[in-house]
N, C-alpha and C. Protein backbone atom coordinates (compact mmCIF):
# COMPACT_ATOMS: atom_id res chain seq x y z
N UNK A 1 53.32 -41.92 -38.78
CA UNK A 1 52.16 -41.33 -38.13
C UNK A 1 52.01 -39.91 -38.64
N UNK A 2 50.81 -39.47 -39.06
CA UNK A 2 50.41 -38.28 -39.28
C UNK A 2 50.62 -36.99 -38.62
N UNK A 3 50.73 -36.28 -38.84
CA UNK A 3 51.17 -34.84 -37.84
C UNK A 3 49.61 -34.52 -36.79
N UNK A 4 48.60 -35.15 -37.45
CA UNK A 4 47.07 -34.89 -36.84
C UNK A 4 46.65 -35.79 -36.19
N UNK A 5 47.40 -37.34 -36.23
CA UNK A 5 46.92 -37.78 -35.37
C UNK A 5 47.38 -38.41 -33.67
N UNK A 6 46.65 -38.86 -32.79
CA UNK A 6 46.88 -39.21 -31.48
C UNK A 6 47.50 -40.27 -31.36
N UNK A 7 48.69 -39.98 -30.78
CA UNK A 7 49.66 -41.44 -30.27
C UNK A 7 49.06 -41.91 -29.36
N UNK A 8 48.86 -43.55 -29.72
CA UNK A 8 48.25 -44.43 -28.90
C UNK A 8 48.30 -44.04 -27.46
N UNK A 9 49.72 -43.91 -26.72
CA UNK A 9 49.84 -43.55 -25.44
C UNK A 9 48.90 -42.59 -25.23
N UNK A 10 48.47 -41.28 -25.82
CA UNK A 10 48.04 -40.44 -25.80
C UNK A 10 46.43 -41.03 -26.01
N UNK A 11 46.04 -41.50 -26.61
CA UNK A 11 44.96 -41.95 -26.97
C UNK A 11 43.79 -42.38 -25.48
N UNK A 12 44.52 -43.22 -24.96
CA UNK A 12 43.88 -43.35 -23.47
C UNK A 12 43.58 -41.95 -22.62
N UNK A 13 44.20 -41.23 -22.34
CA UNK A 13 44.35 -39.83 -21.80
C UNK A 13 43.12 -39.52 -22.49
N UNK A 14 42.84 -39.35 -24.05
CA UNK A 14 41.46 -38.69 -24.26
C UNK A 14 40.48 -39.14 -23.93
N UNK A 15 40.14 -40.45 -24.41
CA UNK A 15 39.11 -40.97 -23.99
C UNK A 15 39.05 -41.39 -22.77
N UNK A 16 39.99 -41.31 -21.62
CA UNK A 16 39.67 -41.12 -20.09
C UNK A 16 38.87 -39.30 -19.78
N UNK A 17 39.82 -38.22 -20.35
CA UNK A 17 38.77 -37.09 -20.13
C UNK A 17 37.37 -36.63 -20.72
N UNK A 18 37.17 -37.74 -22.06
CA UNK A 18 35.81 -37.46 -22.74
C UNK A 18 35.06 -38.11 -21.76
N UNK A 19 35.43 -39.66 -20.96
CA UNK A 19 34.44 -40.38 -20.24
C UNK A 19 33.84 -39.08 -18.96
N UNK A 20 35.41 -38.75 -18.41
CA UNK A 20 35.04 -38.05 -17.01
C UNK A 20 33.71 -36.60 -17.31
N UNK A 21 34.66 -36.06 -18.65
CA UNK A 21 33.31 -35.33 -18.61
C UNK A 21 32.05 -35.38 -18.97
N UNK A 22 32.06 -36.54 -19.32
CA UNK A 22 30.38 -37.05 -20.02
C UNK A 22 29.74 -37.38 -17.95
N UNK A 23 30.64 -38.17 -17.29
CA UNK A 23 29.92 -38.45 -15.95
C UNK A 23 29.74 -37.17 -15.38
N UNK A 24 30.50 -36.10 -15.74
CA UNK A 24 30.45 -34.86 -14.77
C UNK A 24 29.16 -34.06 -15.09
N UNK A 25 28.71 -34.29 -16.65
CA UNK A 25 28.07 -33.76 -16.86
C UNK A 25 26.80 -34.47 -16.49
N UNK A 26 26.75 -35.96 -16.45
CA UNK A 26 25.58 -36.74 -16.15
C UNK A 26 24.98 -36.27 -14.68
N UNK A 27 26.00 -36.40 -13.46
CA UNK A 27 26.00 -36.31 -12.25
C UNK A 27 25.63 -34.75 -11.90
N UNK A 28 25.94 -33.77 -12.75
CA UNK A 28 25.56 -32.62 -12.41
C UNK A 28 23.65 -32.17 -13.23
N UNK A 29 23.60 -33.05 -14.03
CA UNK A 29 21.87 -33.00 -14.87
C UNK A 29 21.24 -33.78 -13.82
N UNK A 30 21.88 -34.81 -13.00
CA UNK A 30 21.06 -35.28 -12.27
C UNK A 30 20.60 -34.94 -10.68
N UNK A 31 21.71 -33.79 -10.14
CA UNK A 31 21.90 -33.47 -9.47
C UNK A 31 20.75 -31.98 -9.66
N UNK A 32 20.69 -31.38 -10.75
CA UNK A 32 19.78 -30.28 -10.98
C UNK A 32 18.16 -31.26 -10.95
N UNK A 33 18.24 -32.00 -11.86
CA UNK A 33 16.94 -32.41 -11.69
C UNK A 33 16.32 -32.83 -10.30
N UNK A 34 16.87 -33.53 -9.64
CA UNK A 34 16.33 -34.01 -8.74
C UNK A 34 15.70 -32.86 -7.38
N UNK A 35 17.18 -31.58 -7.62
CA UNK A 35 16.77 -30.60 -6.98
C UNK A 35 15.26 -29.51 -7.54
N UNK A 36 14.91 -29.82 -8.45
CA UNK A 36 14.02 -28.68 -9.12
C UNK A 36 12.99 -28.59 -8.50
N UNK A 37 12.20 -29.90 -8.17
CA UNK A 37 11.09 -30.01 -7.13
C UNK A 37 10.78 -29.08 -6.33
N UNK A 38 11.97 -29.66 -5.50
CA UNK A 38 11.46 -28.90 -4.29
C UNK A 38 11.89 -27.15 -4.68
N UNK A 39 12.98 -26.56 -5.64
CA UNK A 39 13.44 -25.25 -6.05
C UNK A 39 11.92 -24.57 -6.38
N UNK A 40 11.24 -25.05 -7.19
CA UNK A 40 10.20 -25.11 -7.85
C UNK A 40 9.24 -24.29 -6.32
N UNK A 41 8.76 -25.98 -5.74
CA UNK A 41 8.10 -25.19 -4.01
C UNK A 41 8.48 -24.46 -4.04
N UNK A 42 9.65 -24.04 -3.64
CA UNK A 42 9.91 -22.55 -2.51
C UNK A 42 9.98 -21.77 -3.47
N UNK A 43 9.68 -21.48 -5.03
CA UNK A 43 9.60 -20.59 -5.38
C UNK A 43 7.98 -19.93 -5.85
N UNK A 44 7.58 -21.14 -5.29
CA UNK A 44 5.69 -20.73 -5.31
C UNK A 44 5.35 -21.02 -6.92
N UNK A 45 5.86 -21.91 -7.36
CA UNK A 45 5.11 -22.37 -8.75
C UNK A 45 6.21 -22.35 -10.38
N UNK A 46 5.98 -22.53 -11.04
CA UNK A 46 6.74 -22.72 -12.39
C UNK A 46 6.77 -21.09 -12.74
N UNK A 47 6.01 -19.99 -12.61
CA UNK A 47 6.65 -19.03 -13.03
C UNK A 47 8.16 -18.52 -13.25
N UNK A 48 8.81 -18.85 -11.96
CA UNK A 48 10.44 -18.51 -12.21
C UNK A 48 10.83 -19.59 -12.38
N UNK A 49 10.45 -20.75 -13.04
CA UNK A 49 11.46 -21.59 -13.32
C UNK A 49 12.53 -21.29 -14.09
N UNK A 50 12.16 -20.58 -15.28
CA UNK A 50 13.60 -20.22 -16.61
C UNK A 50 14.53 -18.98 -15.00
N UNK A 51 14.02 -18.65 -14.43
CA UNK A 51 15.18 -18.02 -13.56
C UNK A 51 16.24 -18.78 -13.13
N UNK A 52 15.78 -20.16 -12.53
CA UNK A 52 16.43 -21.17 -12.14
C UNK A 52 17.83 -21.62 -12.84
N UNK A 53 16.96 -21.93 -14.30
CA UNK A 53 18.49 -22.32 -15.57
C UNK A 53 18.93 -21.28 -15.59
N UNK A 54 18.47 -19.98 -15.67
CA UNK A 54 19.44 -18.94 -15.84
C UNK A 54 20.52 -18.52 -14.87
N UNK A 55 19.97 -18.40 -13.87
CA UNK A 55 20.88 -18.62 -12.58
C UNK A 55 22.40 -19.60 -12.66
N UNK A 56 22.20 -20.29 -12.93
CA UNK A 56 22.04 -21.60 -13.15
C UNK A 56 23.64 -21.93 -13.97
N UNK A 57 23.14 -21.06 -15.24
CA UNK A 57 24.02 -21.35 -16.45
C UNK A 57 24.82 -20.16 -16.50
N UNK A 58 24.22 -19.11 -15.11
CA UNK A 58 25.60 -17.58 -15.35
C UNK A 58 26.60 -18.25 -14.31
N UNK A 59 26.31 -18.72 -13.65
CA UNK A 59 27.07 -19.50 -12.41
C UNK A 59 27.85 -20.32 -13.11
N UNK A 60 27.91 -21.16 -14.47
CA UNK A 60 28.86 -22.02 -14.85
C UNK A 60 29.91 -21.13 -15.93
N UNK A 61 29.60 -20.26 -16.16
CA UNK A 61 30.64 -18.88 -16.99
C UNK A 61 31.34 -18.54 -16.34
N UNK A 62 32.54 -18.23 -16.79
CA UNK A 62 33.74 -17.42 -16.94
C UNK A 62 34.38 -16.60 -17.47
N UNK A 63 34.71 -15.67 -17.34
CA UNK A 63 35.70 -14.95 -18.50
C UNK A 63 36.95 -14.60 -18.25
N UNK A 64 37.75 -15.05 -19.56
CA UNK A 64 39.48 -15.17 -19.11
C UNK A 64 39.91 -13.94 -19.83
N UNK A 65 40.99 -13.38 -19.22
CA UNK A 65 41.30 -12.23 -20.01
C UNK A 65 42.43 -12.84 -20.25
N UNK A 66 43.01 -12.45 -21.32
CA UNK A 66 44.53 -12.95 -21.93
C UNK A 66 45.15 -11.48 -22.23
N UNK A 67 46.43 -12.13 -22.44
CA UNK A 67 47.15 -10.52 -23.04
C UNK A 67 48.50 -10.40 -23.16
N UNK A 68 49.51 -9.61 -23.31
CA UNK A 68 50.87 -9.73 -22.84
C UNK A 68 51.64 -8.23 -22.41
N UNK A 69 50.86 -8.04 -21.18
CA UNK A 69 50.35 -8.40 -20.00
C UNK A 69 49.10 -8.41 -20.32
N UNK A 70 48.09 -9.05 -19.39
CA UNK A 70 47.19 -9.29 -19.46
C UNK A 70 46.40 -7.34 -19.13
N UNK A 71 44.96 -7.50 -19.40
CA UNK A 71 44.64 -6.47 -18.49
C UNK A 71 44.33 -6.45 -17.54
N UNK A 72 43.80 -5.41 -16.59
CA UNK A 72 43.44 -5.81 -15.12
C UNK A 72 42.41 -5.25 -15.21
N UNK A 73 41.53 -5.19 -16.31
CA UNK A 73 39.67 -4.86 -16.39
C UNK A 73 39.35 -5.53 -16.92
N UNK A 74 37.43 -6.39 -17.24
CA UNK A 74 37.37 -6.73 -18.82
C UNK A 74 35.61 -6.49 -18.15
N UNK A 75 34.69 -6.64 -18.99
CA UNK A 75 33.43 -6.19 -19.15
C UNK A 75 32.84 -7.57 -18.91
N UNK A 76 32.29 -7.81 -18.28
CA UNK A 76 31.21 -9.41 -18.11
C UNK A 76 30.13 -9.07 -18.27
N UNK A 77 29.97 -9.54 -19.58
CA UNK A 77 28.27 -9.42 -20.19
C UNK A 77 27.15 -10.52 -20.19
N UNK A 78 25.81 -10.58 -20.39
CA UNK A 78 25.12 -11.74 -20.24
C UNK A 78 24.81 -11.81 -18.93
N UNK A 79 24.88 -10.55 -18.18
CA UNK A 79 24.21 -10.45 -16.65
C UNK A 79 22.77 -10.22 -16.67
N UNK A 80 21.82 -10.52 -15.91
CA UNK A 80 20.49 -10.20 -15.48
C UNK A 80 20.38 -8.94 -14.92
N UNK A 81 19.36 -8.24 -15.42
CA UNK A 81 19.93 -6.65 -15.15
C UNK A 81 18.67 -6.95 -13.62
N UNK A 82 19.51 -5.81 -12.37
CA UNK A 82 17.94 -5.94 -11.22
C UNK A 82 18.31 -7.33 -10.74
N UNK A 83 19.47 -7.79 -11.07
CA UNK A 83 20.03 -8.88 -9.92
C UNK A 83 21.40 -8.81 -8.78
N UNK A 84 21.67 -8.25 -7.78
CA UNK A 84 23.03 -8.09 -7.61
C UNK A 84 24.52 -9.53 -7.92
N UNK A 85 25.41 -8.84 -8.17
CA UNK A 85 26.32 -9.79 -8.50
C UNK A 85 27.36 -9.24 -7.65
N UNK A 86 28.57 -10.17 -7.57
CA UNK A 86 30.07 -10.01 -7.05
C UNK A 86 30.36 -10.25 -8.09
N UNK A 87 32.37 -10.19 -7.62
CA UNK A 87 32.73 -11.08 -8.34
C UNK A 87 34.31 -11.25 -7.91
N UNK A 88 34.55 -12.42 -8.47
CA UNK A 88 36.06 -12.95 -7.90
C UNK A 88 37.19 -13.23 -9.02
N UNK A 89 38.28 -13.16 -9.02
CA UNK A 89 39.41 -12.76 -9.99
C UNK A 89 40.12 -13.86 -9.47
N UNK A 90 41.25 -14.93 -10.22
CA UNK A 90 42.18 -15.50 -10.00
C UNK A 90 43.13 -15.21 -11.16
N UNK A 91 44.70 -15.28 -10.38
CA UNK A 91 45.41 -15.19 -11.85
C UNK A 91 46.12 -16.46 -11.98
N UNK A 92 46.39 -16.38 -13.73
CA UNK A 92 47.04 -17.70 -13.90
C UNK A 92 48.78 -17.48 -14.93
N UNK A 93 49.68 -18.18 -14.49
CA UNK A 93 50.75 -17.95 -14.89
C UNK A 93 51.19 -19.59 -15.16
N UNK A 94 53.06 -19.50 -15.79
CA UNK A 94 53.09 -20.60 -16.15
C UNK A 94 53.29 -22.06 -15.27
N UNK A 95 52.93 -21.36 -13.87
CA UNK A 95 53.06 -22.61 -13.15
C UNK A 95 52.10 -22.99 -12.18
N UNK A 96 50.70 -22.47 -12.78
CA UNK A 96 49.59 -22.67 -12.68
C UNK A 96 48.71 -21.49 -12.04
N UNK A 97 47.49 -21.66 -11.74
CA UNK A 97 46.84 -20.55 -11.25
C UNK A 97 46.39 -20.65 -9.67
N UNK A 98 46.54 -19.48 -9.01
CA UNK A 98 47.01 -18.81 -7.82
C UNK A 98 45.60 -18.79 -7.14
N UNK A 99 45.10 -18.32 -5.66
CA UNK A 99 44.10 -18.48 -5.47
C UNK A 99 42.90 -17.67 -6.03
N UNK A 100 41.96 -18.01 -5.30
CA UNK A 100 40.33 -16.72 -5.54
C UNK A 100 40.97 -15.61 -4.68
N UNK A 101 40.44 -14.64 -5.30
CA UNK A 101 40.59 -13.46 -4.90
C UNK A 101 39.40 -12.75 -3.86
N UNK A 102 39.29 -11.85 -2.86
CA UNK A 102 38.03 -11.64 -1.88
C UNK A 102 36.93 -11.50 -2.98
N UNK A 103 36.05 -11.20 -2.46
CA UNK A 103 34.26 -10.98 -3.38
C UNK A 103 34.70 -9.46 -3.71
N UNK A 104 34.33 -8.83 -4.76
CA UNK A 104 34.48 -7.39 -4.92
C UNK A 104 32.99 -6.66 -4.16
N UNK A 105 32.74 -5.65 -4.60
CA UNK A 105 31.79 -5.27 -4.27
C UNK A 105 30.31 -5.25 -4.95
N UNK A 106 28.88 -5.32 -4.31
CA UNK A 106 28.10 -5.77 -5.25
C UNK A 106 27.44 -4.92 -6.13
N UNK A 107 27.29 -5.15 -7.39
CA UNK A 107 26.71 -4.58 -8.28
C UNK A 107 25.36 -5.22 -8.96
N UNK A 108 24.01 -4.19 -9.27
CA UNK A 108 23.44 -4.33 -10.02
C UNK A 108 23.03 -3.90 -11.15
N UNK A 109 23.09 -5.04 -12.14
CA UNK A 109 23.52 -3.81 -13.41
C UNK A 109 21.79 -3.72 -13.61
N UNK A 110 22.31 -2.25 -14.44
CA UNK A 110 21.07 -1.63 -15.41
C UNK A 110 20.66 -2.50 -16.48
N UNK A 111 20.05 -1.51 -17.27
CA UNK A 111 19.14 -2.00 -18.34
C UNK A 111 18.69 -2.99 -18.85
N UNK A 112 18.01 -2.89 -19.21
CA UNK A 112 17.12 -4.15 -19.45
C UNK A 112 15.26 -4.12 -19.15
N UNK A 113 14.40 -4.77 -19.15
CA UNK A 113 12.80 -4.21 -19.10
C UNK A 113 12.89 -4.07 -17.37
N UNK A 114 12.05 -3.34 -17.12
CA UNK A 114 11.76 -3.24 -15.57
C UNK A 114 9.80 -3.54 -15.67
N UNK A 115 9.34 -3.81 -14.21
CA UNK A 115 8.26 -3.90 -13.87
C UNK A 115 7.60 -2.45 -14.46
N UNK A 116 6.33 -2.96 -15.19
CA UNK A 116 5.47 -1.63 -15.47
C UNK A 116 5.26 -0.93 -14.55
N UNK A 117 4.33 0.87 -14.94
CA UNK A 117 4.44 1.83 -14.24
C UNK A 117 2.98 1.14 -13.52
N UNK A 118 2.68 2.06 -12.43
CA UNK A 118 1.18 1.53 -12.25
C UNK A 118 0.11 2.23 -13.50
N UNK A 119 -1.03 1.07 -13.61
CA UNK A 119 -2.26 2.03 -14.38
C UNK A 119 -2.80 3.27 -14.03
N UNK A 120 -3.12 3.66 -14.81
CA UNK A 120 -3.92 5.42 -14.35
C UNK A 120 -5.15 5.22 -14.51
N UNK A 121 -6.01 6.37 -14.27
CA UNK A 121 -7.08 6.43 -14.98
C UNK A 121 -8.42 5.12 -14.75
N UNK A 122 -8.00 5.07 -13.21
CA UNK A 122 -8.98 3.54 -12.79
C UNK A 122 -10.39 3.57 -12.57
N UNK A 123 -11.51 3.69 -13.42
CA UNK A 123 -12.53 3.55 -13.06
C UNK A 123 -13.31 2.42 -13.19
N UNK A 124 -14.53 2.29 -12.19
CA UNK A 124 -15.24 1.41 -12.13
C UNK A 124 -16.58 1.17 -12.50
N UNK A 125 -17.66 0.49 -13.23
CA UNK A 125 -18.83 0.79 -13.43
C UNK A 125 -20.08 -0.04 -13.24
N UNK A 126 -21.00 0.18 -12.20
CA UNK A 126 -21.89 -1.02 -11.71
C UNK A 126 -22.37 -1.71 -12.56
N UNK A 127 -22.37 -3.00 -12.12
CA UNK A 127 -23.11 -4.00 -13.30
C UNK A 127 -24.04 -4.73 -12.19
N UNK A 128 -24.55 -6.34 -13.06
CA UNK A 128 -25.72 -6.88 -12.24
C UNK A 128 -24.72 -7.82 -11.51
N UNK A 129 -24.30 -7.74 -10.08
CA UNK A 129 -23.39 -8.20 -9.56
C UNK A 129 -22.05 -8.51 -9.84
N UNK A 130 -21.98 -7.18 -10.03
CA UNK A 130 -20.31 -7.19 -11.26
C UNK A 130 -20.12 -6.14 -11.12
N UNK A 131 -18.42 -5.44 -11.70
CA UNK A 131 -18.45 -4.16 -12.15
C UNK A 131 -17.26 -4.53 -12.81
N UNK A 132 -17.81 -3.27 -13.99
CA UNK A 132 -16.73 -3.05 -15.19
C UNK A 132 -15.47 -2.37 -15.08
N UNK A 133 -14.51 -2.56 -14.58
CA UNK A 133 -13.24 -2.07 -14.50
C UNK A 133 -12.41 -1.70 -15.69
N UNK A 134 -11.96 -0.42 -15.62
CA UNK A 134 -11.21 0.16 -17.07
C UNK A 134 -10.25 0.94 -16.58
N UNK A 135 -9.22 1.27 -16.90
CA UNK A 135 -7.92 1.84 -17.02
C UNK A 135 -7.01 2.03 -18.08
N UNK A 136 -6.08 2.84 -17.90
CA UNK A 136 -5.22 3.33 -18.94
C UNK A 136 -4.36 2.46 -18.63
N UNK A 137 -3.81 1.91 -19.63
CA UNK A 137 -2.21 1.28 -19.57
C UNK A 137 -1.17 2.06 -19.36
N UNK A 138 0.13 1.32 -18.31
CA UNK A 138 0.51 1.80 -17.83
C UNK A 138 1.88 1.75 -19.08
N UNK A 139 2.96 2.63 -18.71
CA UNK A 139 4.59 2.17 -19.40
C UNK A 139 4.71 1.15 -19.06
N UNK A 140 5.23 0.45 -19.91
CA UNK A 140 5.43 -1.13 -20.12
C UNK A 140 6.81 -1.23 -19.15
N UNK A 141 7.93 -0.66 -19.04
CA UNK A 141 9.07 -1.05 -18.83
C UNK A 141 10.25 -1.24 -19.45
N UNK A 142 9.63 -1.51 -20.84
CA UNK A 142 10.63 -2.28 -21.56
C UNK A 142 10.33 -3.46 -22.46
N UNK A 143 9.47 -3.90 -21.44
CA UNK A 143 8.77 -4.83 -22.27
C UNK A 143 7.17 -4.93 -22.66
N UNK A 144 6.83 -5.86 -23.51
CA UNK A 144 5.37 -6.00 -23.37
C UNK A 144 4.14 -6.32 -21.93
N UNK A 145 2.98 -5.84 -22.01
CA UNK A 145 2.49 -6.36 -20.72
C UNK A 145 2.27 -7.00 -21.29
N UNK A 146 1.71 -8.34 -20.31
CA UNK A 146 1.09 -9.67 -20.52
C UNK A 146 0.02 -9.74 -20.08
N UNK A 147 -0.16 -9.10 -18.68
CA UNK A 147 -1.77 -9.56 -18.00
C UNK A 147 -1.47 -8.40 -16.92
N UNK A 148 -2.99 -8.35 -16.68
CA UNK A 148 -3.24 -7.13 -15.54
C UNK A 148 -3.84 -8.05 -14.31
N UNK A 149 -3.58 -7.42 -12.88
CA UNK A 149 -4.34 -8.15 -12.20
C UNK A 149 -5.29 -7.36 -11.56
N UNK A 150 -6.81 -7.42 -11.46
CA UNK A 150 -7.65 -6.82 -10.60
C UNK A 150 -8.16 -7.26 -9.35
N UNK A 151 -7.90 -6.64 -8.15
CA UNK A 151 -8.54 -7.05 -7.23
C UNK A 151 -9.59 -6.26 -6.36
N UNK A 152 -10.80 -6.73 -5.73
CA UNK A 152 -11.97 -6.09 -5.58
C UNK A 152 -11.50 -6.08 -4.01
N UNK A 153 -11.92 -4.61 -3.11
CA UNK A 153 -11.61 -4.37 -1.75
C UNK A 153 -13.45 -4.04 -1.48
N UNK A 154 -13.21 -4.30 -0.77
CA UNK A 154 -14.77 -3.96 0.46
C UNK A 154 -14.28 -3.15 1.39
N UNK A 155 -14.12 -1.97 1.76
CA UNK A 155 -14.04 -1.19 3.04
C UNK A 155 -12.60 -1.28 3.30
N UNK A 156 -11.72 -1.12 2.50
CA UNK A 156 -9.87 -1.50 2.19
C UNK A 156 -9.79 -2.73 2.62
N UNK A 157 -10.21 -3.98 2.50
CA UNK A 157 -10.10 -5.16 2.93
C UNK A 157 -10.04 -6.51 1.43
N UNK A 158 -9.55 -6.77 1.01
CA UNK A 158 -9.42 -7.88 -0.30
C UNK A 158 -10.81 -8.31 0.33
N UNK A 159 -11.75 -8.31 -0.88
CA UNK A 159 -13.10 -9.21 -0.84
C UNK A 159 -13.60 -10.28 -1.54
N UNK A 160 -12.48 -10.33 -2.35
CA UNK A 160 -12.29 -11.79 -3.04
C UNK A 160 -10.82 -12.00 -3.61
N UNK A 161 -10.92 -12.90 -4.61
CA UNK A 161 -9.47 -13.43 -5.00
C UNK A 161 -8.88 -12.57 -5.84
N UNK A 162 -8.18 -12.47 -6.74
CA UNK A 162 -7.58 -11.08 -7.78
C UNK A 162 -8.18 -12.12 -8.86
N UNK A 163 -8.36 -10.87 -9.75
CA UNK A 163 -9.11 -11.59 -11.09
C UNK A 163 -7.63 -11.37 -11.98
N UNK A 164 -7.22 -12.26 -12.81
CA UNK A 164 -6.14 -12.15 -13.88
C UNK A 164 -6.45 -12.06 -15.22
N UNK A 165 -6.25 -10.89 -15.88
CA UNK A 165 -6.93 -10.76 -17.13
C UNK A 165 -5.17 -10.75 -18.21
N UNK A 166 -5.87 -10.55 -19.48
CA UNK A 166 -4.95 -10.57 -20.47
C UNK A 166 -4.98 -9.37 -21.25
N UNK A 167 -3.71 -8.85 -21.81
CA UNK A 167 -3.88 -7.19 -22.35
C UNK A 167 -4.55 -6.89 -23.10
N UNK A 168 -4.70 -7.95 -23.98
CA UNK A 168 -5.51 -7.70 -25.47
C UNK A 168 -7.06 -8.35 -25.37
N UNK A 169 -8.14 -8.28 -25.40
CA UNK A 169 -9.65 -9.16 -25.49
C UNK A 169 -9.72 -10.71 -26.04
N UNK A 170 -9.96 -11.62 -25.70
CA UNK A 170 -10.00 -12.52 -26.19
C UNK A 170 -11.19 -12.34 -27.41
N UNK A 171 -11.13 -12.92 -28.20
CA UNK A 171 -11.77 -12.40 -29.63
C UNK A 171 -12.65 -14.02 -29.16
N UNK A 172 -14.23 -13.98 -29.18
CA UNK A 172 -14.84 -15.24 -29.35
C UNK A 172 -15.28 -15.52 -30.82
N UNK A 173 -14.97 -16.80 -30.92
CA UNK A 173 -15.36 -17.38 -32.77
C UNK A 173 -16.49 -17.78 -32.53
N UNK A 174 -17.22 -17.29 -33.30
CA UNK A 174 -18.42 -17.83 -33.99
C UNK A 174 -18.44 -19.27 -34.98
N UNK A 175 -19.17 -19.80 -34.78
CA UNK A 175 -19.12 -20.72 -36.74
C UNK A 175 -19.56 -20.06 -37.34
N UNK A 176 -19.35 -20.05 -38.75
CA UNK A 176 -20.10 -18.88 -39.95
C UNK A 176 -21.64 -19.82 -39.78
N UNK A 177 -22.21 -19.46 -40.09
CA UNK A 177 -23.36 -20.00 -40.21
C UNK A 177 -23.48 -20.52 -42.39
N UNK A 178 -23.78 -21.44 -42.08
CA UNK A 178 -23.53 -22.27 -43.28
C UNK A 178 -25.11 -22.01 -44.56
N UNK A 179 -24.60 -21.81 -45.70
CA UNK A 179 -25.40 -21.23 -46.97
C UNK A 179 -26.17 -22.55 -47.16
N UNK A 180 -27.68 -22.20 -47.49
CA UNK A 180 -28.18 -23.68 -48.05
C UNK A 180 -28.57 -23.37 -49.33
């Protein structure tokens, strides 16, 4: 027998833990899906859905520190900045690993884009049952804007729905008009 390969005895053992984790993984895709629905509802629409997997997939991470001795710090990166977190420590030695440790205290980390500043510079200009709304863009945050929302007040009271616009003009195409 080869130095690389699996003694039969041994052989069962793998393909018993490849099966278990192929079901663990089945039972847990099916267990997310079925929940998304209703996650979806209570979160008022598909906008935060990628929050969901993200959530989601920081919750299935870990980080092991090794060492000889180990250390008793290490940096956990790949956090959502503007989310609070805990966090819990177990140690492991050679005769296995010991319990969870209490919740530490919560942190939210920095950086990363934040919500834009508000617009400045808001004026309005009568039209034929309309008005032209213009403003300065605000600091982005960090990131790009995507869309502005305007909403029209009557006497400080919402007087209709918010209008949702986009940062840049939609450009309308023409057809060229064709040479005879």
């Amino acid at each position: 027998m080869s130095a690389g390969a699996i003694r039969p005895s041994r052989r069962s053992l793998v393909v018993l833990c490849i099966m278990l984790s192929l079901f663990m993984s089945a039972i847990e895709v099916t267990i997310v899906a079925t929940a998304m629905p209703q996650i979806v509802r209570e979160l008022g629409g598909f906008a935060l859905y990628a929050w969901v997997f993200s959530a989601f997939l920081l919750t299935q991470t870990a980080t092991t520190v090794t060492g000889n001795p180990p250390a008793t710090s290490t940096t956990v990166s790949g956090l959502k900045p503007l989310f609070s977190y805990t966090f819990k420590v177990k140690a492991t030695n050679a005769a296995g690993t010991g319990p969870e440790s209490a919740a530490s205290n919560a942190v939210t980390p920095s950086g990363g884009a934040t919500v834009p500043a508000e617009p400045t510079a808001v004026t309005a200009a009568p039209r034929n049952a309309s008005a032209l709304v213009s403003w300065t863009a605000p600091s982005n945050g960090g990131s790009a804007i995507t869309g502005y929302k305007v909403t029209p007040y009557l006497n400080g009271t919402t007087a209709q729905t918010t209008t949702t616009t986009d940062p840049l003009p939609r450009l309308r195409l023409r057809p060229h008009p064709r040479r005879t």
